[in-house]
Protein backbone atom coordinates (compact mmCIF):
# COMPACT_ATOMS: atom_id res chain seq x y z
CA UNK A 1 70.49 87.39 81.83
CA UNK A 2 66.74 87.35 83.36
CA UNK A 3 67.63 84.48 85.04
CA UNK A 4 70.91 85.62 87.14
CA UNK A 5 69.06 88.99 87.88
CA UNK A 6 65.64 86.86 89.14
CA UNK A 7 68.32 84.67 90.78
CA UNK A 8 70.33 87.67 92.84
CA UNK A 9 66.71 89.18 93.30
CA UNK A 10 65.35 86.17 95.24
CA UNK A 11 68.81 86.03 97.08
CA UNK A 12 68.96 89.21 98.28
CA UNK A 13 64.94 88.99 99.48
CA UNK A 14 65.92 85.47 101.36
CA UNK A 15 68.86 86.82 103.06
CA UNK A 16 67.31 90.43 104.14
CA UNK A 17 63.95 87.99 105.22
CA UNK A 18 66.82 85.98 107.15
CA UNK A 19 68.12 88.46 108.75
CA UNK A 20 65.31 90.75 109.97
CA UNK A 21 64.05 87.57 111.69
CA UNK A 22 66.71 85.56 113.12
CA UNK A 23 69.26 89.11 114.55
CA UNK A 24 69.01 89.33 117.94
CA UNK A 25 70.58 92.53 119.50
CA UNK A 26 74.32 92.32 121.18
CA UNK A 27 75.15 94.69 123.51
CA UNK A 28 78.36 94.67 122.95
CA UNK A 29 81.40 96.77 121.29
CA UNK A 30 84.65 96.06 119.42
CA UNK A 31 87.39 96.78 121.43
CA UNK A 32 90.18 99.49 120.03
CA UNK A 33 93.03 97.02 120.38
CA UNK A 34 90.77 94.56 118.12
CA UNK A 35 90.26 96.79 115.30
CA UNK A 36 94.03 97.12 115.07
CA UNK A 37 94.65 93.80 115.14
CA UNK A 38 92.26 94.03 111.94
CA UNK A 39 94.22 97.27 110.10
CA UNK A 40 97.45 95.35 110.47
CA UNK A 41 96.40 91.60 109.30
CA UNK A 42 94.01 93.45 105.98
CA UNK A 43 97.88 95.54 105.87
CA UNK A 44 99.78 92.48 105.66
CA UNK A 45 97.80 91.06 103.14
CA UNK A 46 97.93 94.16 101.11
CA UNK A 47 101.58 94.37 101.32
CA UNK A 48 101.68 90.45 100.50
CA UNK A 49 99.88 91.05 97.28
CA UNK A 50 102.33 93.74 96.32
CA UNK A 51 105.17 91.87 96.94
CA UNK A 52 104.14 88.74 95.27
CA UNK A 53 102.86 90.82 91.86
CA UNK A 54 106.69 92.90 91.95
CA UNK A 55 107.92 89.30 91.88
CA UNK A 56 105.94 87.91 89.48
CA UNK A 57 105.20 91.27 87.56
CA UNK A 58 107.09 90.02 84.15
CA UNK A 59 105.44 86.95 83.84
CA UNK A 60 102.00 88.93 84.38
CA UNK A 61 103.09 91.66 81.76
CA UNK A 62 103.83 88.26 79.67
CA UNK A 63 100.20 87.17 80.24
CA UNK A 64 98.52 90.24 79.14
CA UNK A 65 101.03 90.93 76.37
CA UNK A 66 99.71 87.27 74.52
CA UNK A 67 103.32 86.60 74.41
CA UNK A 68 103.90 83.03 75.91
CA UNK A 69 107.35 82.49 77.77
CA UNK A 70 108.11 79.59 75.76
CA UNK A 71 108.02 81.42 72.63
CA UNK A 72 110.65 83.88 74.12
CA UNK A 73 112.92 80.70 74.79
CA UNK A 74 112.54 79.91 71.28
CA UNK A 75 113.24 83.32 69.94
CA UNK A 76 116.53 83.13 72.64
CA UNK A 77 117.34 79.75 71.41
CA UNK A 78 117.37 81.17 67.33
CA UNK A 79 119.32 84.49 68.15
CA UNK A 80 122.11 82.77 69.50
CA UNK A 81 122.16 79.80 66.41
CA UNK A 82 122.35 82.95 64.68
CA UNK A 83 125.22 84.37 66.32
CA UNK A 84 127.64 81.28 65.47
């Protein structure tokens, strides 16, 4: 544990060393129309991931359950020798 702390210590000294000497200032500014461009592509994403877990939400509830899917086949595949 020392040694990921002592690592993420000297990190963060390296990169804020870094940084305070090699910045130089921009006088610049983000345009309006770019930060929208930003809002809808981090929205699309967002909405991507919720689609794609709806989709996939039983196998995930499957996953955290501990119940495997191929132990539900089996289970299937014994009700209905049952039912003969």
């Amino acid at each position: 544990m020392k040694k990921i702390i002592a690592r993420t210590l000297s990190f963060l000294y390296f990169f804020t060393c870094f940084h305070a000497l090699f910045t130089v200032p921009v006088y610049a500014y983000i345009d309006p129309s770019a930060v929208t461009y930003i809002i809808q592509g981090v929205a699309g994403v967002l909405i991507a991931l919720g689609a794609g877990l709806t989709i996939f939400r039983h196998k995930i509830f499957q996953l955290f359950k501990g119940k495997k899917a191929n132990q539900e086949e089996e289970e299937k595949i014994e009700f209905k020798d049952t039912e003969d």
